[in-house]
Protein backbone atom coordinates (compact mmCIF):
# COMPACT_ATOMS: atom_id res chain seq x y z
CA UNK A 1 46.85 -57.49 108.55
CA UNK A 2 45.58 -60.56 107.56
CA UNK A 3 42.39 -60.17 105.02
CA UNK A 4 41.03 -63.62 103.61
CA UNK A 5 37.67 -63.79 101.52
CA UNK A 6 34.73 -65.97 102.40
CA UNK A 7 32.82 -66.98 99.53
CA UNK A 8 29.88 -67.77 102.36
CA UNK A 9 30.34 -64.02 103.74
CA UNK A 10 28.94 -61.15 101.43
CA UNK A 11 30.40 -57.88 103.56
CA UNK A 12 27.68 -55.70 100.92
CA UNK A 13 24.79 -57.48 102.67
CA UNK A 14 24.92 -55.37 106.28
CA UNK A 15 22.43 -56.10 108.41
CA UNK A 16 20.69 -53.62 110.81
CA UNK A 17 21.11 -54.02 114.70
CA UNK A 18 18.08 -55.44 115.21
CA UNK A 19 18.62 -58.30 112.58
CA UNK A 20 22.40 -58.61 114.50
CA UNK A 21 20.80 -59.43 117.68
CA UNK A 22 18.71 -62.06 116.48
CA UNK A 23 20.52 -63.58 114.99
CA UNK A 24 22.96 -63.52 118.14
CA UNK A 25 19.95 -64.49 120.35
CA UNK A 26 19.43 -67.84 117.26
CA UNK A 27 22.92 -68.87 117.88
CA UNK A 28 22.83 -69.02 121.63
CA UNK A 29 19.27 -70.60 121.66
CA UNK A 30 21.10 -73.34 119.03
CA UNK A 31 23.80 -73.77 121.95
CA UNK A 32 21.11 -73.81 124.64
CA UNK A 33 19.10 -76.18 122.88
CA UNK A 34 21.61 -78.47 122.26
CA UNK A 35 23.46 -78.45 125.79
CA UNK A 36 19.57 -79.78 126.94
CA UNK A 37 19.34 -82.18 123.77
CA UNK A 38 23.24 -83.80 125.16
CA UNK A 39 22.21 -83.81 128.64
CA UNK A 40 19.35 -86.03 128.27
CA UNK A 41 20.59 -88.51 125.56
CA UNK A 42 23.57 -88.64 128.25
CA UNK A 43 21.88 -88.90 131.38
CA UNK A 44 19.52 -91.49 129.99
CA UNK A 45 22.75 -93.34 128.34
CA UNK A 46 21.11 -92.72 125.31
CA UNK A 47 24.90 -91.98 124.12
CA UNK A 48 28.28 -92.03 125.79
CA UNK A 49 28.53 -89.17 128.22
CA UNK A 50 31.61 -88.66 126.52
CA UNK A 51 30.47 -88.82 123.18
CA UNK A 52 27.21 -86.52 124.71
CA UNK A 53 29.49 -83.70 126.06
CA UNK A 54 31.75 -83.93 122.35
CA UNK A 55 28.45 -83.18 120.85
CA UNK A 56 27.49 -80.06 123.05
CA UNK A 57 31.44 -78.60 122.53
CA UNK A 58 30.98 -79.21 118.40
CA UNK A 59 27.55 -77.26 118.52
CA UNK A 60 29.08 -74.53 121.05
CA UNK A 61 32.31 -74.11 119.12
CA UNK A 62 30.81 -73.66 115.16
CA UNK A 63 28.11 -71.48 116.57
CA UNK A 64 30.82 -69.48 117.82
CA UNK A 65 32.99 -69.68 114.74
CA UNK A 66 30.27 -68.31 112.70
CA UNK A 67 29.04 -65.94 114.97
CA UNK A 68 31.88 -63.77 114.03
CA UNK A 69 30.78 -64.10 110.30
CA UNK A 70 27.04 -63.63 110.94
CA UNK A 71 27.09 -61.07 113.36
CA UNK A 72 28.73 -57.64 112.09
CA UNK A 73 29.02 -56.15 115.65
CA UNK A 74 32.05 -56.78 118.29
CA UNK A 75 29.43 -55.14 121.19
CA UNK A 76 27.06 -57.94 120.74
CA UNK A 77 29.48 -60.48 120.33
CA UNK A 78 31.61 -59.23 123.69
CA UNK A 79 28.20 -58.96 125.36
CA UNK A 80 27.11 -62.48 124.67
CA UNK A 81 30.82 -64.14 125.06
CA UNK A 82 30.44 -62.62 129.01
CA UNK A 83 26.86 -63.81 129.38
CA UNK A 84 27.99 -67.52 128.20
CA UNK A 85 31.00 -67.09 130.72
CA UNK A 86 28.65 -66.00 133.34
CA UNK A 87 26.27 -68.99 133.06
CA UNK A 88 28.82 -71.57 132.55
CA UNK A 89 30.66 -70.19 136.28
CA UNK A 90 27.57 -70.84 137.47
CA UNK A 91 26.67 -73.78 135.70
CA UNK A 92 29.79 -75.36 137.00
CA UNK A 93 29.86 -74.15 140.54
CA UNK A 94 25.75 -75.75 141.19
CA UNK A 95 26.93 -78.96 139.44
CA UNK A 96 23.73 -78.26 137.31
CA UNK A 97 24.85 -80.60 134.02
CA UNK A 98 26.30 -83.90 134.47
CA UNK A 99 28.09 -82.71 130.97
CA UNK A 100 30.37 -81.00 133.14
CA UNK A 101 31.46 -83.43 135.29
CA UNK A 102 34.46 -86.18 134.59
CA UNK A 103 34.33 -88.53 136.90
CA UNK A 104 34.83 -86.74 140.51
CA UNK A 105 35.98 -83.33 139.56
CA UNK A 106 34.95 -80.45 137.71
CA UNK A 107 35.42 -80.48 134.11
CA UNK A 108 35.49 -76.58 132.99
CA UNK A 109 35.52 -76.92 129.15
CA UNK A 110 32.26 -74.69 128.46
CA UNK A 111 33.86 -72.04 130.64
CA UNK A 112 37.40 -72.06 128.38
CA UNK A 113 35.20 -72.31 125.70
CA UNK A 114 33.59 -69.35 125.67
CA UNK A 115 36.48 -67.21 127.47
CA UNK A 116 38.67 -67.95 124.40
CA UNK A 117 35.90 -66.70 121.87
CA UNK A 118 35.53 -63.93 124.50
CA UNK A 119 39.31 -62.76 124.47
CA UNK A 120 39.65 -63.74 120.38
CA UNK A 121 36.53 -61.27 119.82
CA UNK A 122 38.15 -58.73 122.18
CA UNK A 123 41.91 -58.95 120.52
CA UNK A 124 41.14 -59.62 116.42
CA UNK A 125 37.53 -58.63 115.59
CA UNK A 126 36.68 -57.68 113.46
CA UNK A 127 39.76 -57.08 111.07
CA UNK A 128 40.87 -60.62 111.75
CA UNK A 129 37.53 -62.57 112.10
CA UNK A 130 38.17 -65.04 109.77
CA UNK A 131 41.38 -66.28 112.03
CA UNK A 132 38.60 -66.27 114.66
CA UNK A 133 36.39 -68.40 112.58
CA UNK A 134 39.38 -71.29 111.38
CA UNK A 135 40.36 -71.24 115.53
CA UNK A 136 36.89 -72.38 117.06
CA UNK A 137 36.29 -74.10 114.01
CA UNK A 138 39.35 -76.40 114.16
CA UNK A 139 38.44 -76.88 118.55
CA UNK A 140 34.94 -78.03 117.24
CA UNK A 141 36.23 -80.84 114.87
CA UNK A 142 39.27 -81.37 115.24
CA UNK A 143 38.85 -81.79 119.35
CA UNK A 144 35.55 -83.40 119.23
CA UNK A 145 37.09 -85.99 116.48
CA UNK A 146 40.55 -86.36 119.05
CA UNK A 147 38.04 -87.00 121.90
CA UNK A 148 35.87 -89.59 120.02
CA UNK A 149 38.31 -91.82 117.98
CA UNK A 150 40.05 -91.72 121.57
CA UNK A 151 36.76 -93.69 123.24
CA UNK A 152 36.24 -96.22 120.85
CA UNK A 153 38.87 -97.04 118.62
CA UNK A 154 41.80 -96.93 121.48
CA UNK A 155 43.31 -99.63 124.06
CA UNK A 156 46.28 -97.30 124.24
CA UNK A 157 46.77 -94.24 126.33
CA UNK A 158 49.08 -92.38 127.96
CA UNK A 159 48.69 -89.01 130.56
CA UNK A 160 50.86 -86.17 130.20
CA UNK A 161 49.08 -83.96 132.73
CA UNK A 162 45.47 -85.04 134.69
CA UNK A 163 43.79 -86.33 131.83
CA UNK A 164 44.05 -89.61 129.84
CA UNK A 165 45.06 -89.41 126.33
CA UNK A 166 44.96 -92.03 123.43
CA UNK A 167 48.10 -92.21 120.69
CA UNK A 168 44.75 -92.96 118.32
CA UNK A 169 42.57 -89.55 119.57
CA UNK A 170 45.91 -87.75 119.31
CA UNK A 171 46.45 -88.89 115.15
CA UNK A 172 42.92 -88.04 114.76
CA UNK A 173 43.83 -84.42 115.99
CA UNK A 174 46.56 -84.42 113.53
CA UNK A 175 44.94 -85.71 110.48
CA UNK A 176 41.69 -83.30 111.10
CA UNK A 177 43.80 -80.48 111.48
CA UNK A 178 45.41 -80.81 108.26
CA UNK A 179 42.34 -81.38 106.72
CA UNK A 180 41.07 -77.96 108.25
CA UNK A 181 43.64 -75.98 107.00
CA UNK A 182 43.98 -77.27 103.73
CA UNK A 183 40.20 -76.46 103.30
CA UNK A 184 40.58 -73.30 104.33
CA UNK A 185 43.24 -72.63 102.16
CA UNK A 186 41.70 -74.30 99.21
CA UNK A 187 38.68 -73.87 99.21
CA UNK A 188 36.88 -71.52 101.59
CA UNK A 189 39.40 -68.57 100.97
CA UNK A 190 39.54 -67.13 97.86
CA UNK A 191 42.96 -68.87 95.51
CA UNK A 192 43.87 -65.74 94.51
CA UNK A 193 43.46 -63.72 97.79
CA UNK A 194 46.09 -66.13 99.47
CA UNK A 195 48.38 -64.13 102.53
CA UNK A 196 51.40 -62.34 101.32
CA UNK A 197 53.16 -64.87 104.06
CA UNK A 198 52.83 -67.84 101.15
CA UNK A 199 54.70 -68.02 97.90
CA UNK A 200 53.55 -71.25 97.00
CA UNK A 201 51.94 -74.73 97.31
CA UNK A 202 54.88 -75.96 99.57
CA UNK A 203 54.71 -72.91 101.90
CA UNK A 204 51.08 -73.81 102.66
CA UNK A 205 51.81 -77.90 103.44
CA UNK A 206 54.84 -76.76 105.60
CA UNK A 207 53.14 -74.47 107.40
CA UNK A 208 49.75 -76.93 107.99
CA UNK A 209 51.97 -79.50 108.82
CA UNK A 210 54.61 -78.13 111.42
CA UNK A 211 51.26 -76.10 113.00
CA UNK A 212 49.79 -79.21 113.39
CA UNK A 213 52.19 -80.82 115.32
CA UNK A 214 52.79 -78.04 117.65
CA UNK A 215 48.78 -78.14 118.00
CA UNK A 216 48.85 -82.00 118.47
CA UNK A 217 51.47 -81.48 121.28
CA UNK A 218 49.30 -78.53 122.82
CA UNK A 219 46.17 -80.65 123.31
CA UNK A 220 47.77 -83.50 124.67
CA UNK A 221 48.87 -81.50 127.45
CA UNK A 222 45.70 -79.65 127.97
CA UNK A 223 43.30 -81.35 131.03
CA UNK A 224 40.42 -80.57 132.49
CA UNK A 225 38.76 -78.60 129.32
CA UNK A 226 41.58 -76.23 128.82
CA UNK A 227 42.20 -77.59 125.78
CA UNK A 228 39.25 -75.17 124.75
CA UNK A 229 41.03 -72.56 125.79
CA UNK A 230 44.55 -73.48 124.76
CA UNK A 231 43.63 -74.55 121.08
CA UNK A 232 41.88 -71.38 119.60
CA UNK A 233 44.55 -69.27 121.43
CA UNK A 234 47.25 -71.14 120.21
CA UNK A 235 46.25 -71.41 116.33
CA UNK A 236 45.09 -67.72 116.39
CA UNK A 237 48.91 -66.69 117.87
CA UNK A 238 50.16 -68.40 115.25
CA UNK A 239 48.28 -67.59 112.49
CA UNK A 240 48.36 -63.67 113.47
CA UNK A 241 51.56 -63.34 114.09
CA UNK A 242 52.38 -64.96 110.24
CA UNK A 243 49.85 -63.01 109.08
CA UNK A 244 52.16 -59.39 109.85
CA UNK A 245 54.28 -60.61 107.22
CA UNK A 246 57.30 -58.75 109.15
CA UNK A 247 59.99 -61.70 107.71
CA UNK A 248 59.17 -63.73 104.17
CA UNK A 249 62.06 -66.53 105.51
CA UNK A 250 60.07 -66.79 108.75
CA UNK A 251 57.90 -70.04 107.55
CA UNK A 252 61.54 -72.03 106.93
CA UNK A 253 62.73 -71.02 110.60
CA UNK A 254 59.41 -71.48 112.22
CA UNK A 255 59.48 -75.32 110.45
CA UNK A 256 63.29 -75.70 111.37
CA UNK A 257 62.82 -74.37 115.16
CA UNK A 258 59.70 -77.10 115.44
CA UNK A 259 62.15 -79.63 114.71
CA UNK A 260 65.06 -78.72 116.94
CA UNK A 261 62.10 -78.34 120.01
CA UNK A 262 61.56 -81.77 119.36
CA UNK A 263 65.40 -83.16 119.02
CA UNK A 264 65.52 -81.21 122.16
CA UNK A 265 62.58 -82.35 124.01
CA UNK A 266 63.32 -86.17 122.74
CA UNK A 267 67.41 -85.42 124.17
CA UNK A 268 66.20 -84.40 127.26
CA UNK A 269 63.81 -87.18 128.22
CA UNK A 270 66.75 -89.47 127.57
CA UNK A 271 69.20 -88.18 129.75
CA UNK A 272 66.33 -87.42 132.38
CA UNK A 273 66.74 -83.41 132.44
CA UNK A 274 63.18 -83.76 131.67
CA UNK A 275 59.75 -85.76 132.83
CA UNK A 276 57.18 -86.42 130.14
CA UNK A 277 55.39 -83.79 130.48
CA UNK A 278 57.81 -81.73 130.93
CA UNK A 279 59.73 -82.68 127.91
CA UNK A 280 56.41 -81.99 125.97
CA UNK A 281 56.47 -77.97 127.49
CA UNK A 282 59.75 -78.00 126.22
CA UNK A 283 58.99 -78.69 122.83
CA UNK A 284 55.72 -76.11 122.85
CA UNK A 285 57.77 -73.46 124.38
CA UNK A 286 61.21 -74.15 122.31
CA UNK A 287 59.16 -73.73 118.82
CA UNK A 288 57.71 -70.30 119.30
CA UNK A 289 61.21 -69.67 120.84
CA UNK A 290 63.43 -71.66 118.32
CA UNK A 291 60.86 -70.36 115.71
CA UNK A 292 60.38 -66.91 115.86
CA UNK A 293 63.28 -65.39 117.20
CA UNK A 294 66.33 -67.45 115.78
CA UNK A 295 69.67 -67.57 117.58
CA UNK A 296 69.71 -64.21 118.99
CA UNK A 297 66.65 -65.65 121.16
CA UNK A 298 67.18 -69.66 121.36
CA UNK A 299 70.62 -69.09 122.61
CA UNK A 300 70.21 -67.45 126.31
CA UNK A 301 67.21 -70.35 127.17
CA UNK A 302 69.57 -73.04 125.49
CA UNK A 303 72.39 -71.87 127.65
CA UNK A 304 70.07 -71.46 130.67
CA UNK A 305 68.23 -75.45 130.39
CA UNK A 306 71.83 -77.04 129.07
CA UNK A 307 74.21 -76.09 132.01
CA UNK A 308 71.31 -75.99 134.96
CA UNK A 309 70.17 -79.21 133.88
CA UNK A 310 73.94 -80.23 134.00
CA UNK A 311 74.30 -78.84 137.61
CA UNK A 312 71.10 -79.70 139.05
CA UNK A 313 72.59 -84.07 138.23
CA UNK A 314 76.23 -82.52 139.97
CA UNK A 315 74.60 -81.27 142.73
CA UNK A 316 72.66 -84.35 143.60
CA UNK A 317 75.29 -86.72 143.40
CA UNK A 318 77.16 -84.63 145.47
CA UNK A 319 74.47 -83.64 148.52
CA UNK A 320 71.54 -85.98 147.70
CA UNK A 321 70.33 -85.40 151.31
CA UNK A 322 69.46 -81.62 150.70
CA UNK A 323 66.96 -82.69 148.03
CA UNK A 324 64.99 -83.65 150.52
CA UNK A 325 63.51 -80.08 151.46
CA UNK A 326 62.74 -79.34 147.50
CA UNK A 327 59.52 -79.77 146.31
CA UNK A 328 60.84 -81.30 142.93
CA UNK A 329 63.93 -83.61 142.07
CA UNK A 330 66.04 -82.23 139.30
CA UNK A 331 64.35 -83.92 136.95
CA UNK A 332 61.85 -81.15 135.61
CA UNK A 333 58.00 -81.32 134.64
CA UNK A 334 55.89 -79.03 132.87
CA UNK A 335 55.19 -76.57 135.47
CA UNK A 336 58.99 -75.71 136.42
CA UNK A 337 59.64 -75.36 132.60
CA UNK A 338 56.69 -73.16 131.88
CA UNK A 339 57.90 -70.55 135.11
CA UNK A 340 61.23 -70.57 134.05
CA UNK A 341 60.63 -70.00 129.91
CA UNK A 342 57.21 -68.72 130.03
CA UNK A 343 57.86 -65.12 130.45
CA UNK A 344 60.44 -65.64 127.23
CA UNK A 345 57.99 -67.62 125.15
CA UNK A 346 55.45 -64.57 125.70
CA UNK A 347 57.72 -61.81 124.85
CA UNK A 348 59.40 -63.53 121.50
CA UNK A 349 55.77 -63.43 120.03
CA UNK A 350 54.89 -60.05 121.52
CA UNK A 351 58.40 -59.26 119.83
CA UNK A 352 56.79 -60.40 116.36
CA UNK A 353 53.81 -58.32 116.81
CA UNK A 354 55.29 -55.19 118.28
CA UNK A 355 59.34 -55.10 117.86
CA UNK A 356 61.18 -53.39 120.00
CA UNK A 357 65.03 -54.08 120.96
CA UNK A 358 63.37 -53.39 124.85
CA UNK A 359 61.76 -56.83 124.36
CA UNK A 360 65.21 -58.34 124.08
CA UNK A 361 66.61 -56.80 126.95
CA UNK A 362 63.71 -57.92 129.51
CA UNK A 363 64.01 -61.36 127.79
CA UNK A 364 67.62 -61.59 129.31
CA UNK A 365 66.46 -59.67 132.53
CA UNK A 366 64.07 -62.79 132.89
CA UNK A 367 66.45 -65.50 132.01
CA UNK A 368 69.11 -64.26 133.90
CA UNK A 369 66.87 -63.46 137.22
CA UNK A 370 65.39 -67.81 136.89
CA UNK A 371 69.14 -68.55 135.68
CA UNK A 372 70.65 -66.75 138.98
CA UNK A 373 68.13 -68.65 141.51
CA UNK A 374 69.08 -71.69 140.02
CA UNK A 375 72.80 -71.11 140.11
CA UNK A 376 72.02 -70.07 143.48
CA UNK A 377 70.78 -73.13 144.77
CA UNK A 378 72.72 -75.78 142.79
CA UNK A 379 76.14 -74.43 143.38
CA UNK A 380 75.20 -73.49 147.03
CA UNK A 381 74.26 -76.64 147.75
CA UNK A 382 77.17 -78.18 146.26
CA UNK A 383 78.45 -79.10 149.65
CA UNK A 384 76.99 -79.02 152.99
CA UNK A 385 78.22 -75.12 154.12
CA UNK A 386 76.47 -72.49 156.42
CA UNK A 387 73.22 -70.76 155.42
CA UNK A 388 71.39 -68.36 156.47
CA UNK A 389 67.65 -66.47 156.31
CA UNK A 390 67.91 -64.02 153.72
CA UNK A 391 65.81 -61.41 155.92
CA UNK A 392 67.51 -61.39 159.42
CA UNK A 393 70.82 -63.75 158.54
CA UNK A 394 70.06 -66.46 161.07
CA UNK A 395 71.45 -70.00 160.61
CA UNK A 396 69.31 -71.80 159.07
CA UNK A 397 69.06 -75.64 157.79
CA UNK A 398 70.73 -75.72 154.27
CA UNK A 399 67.86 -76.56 151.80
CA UNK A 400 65.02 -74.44 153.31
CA UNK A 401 63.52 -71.62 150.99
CA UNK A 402 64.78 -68.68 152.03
CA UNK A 403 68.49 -69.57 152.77
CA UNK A 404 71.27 -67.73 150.83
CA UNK A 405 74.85 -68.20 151.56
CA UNK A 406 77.90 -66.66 150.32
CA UNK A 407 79.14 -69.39 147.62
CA UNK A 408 75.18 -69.44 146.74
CA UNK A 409 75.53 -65.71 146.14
CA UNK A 410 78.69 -66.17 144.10
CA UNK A 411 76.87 -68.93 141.91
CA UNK A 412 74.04 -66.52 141.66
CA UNK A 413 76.18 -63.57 140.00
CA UNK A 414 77.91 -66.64 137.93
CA UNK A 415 74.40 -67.51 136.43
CA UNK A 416 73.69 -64.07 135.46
CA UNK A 417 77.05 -63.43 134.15
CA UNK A 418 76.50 -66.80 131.96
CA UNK A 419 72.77 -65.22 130.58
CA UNK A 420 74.56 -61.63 129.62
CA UNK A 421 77.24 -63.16 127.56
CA UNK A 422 74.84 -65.27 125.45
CA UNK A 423 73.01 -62.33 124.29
CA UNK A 424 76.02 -59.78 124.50
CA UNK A 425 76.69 -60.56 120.16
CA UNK A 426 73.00 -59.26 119.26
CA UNK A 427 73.59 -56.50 121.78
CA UNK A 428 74.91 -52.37 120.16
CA UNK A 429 75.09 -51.23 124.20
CA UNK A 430 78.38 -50.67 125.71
CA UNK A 431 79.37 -53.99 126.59
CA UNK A 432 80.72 -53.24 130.79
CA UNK A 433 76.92 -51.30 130.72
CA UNK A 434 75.25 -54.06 129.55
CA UNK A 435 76.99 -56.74 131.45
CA UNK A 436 76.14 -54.95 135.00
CA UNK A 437 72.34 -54.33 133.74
CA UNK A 438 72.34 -57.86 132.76
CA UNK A 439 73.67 -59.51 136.28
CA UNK A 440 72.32 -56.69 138.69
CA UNK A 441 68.93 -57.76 137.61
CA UNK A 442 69.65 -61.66 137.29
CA UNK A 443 70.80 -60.83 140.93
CA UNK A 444 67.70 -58.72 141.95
CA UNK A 445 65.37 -61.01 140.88
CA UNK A 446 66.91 -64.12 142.95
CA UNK A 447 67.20 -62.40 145.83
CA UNK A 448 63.15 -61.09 145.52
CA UNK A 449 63.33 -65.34 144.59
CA UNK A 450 64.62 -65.82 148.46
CA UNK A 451 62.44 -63.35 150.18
CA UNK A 452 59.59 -64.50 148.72
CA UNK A 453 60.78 -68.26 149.92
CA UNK A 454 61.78 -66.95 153.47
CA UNK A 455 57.55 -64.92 153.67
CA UNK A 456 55.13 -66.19 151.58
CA UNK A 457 56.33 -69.22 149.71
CA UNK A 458 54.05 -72.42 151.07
CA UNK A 459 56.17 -74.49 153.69
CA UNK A 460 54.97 -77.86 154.92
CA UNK A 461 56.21 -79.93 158.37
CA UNK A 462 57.08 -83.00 158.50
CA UNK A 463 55.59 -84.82 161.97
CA UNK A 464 57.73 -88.00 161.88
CA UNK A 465 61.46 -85.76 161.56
CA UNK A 466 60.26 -82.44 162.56
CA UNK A 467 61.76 -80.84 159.30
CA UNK A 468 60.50 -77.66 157.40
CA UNK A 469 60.26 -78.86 153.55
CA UNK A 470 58.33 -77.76 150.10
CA UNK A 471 57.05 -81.59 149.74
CA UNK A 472 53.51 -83.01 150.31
CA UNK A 473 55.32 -86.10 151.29
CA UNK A 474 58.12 -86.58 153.83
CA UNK A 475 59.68 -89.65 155.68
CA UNK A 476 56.53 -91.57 153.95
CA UNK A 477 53.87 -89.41 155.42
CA UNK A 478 51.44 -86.60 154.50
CA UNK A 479 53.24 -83.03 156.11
CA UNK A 480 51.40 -80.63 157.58
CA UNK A 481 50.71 -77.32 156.59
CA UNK A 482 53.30 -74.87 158.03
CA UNK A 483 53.10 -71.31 156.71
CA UNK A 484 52.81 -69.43 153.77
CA UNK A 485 50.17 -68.93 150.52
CA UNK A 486 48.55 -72.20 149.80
CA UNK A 487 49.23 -71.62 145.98
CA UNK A 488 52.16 -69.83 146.20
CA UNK A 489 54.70 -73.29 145.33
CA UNK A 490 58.28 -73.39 144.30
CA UNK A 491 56.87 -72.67 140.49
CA UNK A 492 55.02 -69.79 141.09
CA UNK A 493 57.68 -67.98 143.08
CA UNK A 494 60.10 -68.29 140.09
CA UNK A 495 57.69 -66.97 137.91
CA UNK A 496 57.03 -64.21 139.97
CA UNK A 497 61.03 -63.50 140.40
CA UNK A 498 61.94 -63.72 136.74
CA UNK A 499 58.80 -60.86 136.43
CA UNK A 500 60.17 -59.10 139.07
CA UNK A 501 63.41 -58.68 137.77
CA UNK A 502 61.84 -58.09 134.21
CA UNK A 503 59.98 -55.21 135.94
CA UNK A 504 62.72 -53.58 137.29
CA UNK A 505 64.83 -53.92 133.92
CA UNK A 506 62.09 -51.48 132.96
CA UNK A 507 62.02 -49.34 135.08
CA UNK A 508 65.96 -48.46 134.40
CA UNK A 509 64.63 -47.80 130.83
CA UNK A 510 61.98 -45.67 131.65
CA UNK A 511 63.03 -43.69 134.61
């Protein structure tokens, strides 16, 4: 475990209950003071709202950061981290701060705030407090500096996700950052009590710099406040998982899998595989990928973006007129990347934490369930052919979620097949075994894809051609509501299929 010395922290000088408390109780008067203090200087334009709610987050975050110094006791701190989450739900909901509020919609930065302290304190303290402390301590300055040089210094911005971002508030991220961790390094932690994970000087730069990029990336995607959330999470991943020490080359291929998620990310907005944003998820989820689990992992989602990408610009310059019912072009933003690699980028850093040759296994379950679905509907929709409702085999209009047809079904077992054999050299199983775990799960978790299309997945009509589609828009005009789970989109039924088949991977372990 990671075990840095404070020269600020004396762990001899322990402090009774009471004195834990009150000191608890100080800290969240200090936030409580100065969310009233920021309200009124903004509210009375007294200062930028902006630079008012910057000045609220700074006070919130370091009183966090050295609450987990300060106060000995992960009770207390779990009991006040709930009570801020509490009042800030509530604050929110009763519009009771205007500090909360960016231009007409909610922003919910306190709450992220606090539930990332909440789930830090729950997961590290107290054996890892001082990666608690350098996580809310970098979201206090380094954010609040992003957010500031971004209002005054910038005529520049750009918007990944909802929120506007400047090139100038994103440098300022950067340079703070470094500056953070540097400090840390150099002077707050104790020279000679630097983690086994650094041999030297250069170690230290490479790994400051190539985590601040990543970072840089992470809170230029984050809108709406979850960049409080996404920031300590994010830094404390990282840091904990070098921190185990489980691989003294894993610095190098952390720096060298940064930089191939970005050749990547950069190749893919040129040839339009990817949107902006998009291309930007790539690169966050492609480094922990590229990073942490070397070929053995990059090669299955590699295989998976390269040749659907590929297909997905076949398949529309051969039946344009089916893309139509999709919610999404083939072009793909953030959200379609994040359900199709998300499960993988969670289990290649669970992997570094606890390793376990299962991990691998419902990595490939995963990829090969999204890689089927995808297979599924590119090569099935090659050319106009009969399809039918996956739960009673009715025709059915080609295009519309919950179709399957036979070449579809073929392109399916294809996909999987394609997923197996890029993990089948890192794989001691017997390889027939192995291939038929691999593709009956791909195939299990696309068909679970199409029943969840042809029940619960949100359809929309068209009024002006009468059509059944995934789009908002249609023929130029707003569609209608039609059936299924308001939130349950295109993006979320992936997700849920590549889990599914994941889950049933498991289950053939276990049972």
């Amino acid at each position: 475990m990671l075990k840095l010395h404070f020269s600020i922290f004396d762990p001899t000088n322990q402090k009774n209950a009471i004195h834990k408390l009150i000191t608890a109780l100080i800290l969240f008067s200090i936030v409580g003071v100065s969310a009233v203090i920021s309200e009124l200087l903004g509210r009375d334009r007294i200062l930028d709202i902006e630079v008012a709610r910057k000045l609220f987050h700074f006070t919130a975050s370091i009183c966090a950061a050295f609450s987990v110094l300060l106060v000995e006791t992960q009770e207390i701190l779990l009991l006040f981290g709930a009570a801020s989450i509490l009042i800030s739900l509530l604050l929110i909901k009763f519009d009771f701060l205007k500090l909360l509020k960016r231009s007409k919609t909610k922003n919910w930065g306190l709450f992220f705030l606090h539930l990332s302290f909440t789930v830090l304190v729950l997961f590290l303290f107290p054996i890892n407090k001082e990666i608690i402390f350098l996580s809310m301590l970098l979201l206090g300055v380094a954010d609040a500096s992003a957010a500031l040089f971004g209002s005054f210094f910038s005529d520049s911005y750009f918007y990944l996700t909802s929120d506007k971002k400047s090139f100038i508030g994103s440098f300022a991220f950067f340079v703070t950052s470094i500056v953070i961790f540097i400090l840390f390094f150099a002077g707050v932690v104790n020279v000679d009590k630097i983690p086994d994970f650094f041999f030297s000087l250069a170690d230290i730069l490479l790994f400051a710099v190539v985590t601040t990029i990543l970072l840089t990336v992470v809170e230029a995607m984050s809108s709406r406040g979850f960049d409080n959330f996404t920031i300590p999470i994010f830094t404390s991943i990282i840091f904990y998982v070098f921190s185990l020490g489980n691989n003294f080359l894993l610095i190098n291929q952390f720096a060298l899998g940064v930089f191939l998620a970005a050749v990547v990310a950069l190749v893919s907005i040129k040839f339009k595989f990817l949107t902006a944003n998009g291309s930007a998820a790539t690169f966050i989820l492609a480094s922990f990928i590229f990073g942490l689990g070397g070929w053995k992992w990059s090669l299955p989602i590699m295989t998976f973006f390269i040749l659907s990408s590929l297909l997905s610009k076949i398949r529309k310059r051969e039946n344009e007129r089916v893309e139509t019912y999709f919610e999404k072009t083939g072009t793909r933003d953030y959200l379609q990347v994040l359900a199709n690699g998300g499960i993988g980028g969670i289990l290649v850093i669970y992997n570094q934490i606890n390793p376990n040759e299962l991990n691998y296994f419902i990595y490939l379950a995963a990829m090969a369930a999204v890689c089927a679905d995808t297979w599924a509907t590119e090569i099935g929709t090659l050319r106009k052919r009969p399809t039918y409702n996956v739960l009673n085999l009715k025709k059915i209009e080609q295009g519309v979620s919950g179709g399957i047809s036979v070449v579809g079904t073929l392109g399916a077992m294809l996909g999987s097949f394609v997923i197996a054999l890029s993990g089948i050299l890192w794989i001691e199983l017997y390889w027939v075994y192995y291939l038929l775990l691999i593709i009956g799960t791909g195939l299990i978790g696309s068909f679970f894809d199409s029943i969840l299309g042809a029940t619960f997945q949100l359809q929309s009509k068209c009024e002006v051609c009468d059509k059944i589609t995934e789009r908002d828009v249609h023929c130029g005009e707003t569609t209608n509501y039609y059936r299924g789970l308001k939130w349950l989109n295109n993006d979320a039924v992936n997700f849920l299929s590549g889990i599914a088949s994941a889950l049933f991977l498991i289950l053939i372990f276990y049972f």
